[in-house]
Protein backbone atom coordinates (compact mmCIF):
# COMPACT_ATOMS: atom_id res chain seq x y z
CA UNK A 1 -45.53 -58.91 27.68
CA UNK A 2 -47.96 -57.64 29.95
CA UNK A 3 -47.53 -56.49 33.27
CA UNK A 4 -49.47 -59.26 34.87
CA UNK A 5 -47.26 -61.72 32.63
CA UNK A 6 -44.18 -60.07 33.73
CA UNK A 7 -44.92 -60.05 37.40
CA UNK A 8 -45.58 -63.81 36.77
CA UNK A 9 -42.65 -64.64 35.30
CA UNK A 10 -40.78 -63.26 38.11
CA UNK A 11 -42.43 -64.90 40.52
CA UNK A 12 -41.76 -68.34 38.83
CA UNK A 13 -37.95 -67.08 38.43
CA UNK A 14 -37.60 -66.25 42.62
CA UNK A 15 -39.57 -70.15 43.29
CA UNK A 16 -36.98 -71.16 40.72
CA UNK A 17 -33.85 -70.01 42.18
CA UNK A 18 -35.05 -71.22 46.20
CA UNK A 19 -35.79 -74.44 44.25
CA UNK A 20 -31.88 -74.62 42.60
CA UNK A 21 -31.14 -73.37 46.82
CA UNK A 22 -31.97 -75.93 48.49
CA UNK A 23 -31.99 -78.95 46.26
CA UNK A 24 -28.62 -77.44 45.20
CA UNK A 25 -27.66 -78.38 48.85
CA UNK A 26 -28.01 -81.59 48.65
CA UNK A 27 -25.65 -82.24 45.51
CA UNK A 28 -23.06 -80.41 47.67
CA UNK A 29 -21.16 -81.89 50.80
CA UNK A 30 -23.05 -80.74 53.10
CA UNK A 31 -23.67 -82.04 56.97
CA UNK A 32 -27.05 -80.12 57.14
CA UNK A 33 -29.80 -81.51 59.44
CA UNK A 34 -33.36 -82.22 59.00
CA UNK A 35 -34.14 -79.62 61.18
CA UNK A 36 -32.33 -76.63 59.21
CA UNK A 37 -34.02 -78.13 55.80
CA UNK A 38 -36.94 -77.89 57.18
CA UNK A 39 -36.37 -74.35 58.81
CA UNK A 40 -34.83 -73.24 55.20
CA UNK A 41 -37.86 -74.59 53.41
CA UNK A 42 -40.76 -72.90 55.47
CA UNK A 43 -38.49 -69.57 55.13
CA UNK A 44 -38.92 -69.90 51.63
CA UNK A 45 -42.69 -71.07 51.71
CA UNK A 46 -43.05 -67.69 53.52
CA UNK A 47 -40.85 -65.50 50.78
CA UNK A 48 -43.62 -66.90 48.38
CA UNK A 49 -46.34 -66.62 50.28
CA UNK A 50 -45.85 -63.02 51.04
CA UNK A 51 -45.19 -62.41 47.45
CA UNK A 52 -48.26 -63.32 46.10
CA UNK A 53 -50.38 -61.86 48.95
CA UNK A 54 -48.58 -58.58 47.63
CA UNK A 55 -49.01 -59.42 44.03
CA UNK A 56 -52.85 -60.58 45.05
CA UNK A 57 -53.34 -57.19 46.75
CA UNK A 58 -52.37 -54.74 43.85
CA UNK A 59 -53.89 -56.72 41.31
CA UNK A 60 -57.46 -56.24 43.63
CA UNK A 61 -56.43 -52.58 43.67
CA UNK A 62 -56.00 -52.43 40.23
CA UNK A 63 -59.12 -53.40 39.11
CA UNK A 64 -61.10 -50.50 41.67
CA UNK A 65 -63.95 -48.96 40.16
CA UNK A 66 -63.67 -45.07 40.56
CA UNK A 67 -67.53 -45.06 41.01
CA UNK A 68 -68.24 -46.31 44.38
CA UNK A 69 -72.04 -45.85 45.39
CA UNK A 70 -72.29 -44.73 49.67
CA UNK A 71 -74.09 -47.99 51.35
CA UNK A 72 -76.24 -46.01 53.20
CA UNK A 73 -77.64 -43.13 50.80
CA UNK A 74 -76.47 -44.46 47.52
CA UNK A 75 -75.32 -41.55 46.32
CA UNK A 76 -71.93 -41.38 44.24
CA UNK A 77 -68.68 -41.25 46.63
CA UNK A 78 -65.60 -38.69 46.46
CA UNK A 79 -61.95 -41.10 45.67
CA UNK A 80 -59.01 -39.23 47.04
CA UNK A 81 -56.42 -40.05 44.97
CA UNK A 82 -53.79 -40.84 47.48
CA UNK A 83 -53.80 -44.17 48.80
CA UNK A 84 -53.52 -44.92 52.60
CA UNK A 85 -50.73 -47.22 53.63
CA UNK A 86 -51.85 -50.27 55.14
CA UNK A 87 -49.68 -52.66 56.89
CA UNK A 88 -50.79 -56.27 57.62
CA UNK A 89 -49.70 -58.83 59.86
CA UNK A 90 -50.00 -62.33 58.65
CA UNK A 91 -48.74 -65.82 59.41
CA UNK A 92 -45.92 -65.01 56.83
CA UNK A 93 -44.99 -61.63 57.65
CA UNK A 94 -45.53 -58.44 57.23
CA UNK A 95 -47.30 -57.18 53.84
CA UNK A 96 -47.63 -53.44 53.18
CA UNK A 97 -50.26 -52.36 50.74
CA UNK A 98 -51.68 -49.35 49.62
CA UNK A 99 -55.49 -48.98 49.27
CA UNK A 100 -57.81 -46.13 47.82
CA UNK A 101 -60.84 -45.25 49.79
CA UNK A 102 -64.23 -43.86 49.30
CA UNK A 103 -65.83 -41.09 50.97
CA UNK A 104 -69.23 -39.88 51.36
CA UNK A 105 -69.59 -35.77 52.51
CA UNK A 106 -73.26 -36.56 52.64
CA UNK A 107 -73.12 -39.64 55.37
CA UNK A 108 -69.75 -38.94 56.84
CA UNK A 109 -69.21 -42.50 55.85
CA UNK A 110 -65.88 -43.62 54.89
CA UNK A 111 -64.07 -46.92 53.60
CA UNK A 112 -61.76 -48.86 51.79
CA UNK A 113 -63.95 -50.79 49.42
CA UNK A 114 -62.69 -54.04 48.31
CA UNK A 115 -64.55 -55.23 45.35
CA UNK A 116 -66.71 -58.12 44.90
CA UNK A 117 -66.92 -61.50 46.91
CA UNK A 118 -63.92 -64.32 45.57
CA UNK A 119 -65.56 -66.55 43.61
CA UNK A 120 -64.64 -70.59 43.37
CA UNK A 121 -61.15 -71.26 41.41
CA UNK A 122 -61.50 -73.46 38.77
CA UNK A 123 -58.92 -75.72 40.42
CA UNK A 124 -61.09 -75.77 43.33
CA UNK A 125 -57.74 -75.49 45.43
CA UNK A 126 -57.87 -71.88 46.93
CA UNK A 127 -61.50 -71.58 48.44
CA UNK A 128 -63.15 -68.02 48.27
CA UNK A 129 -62.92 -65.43 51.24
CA UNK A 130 -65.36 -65.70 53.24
CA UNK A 131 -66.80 -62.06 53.27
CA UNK A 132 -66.94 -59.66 50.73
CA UNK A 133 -63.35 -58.57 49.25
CA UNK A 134 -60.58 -58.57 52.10
């Protein structure tokens, strides 16, 4: 099993288990109201959310080209090996990430490149960022 596959398959195991949570609730006597279903639910829409922004974020920094070309000269930049810790706020939560960046000693210019534009899904459900990469 790959490592994509097996990052997968825990991901459907953890939306398993809050599934069995809170539907396992209901088969119990239980005097829960709407309010602290719904407050349970959205935690859990955030758990998953978070976890496949992370899994979506290493899987981008996976796939880095070691050759990045400067923007402005076009000359070859230097990849320090050590990634810089990122940490970004979102509507879920917090999500720490890692990402390599580029340098050029000729331009002084320096960045985190992020790949290629998203393209369409072929579920047409998630639409593609709007800028290049992240």
């Amino acid at each position: 099993m790959g490592e994509k596959d097996k990052a997968r398959e825990e991901f459907v195991q953890e939306a398993g288990r809050m599934y069995d949570a809170m539907v396992g609730r209901a088969e119990q006597r239980c005097d829960d109201r709407f309010d602290d279903i719904e407050q349970q639910a959205e935690a859990c829409g955030r758990e998953v959310a978070l976890r496949l922004l992370k899994q979506r974020l290493a899987a981008e920094e996976s796939r880095q080209s070691e050759q990045v070309a400067c923007p402005v000269c076009g000359q070859p930049m230097r990849r320090p090996q050590k990634a810089s810790p990122r940490k970004l706020d979102t509507a879920s939560g917090q999500v720490n990430y890692a990402r390599r960046h580029a340098i050029c000693d000729r331009c002084g210019v320096s960045f985190s490149p992020s790949g290629s534009k998203a393209g369409d899904s072929p579920t047409g459900r998630v639409k593609p960022a709007a800028e290049e990469g992240l």
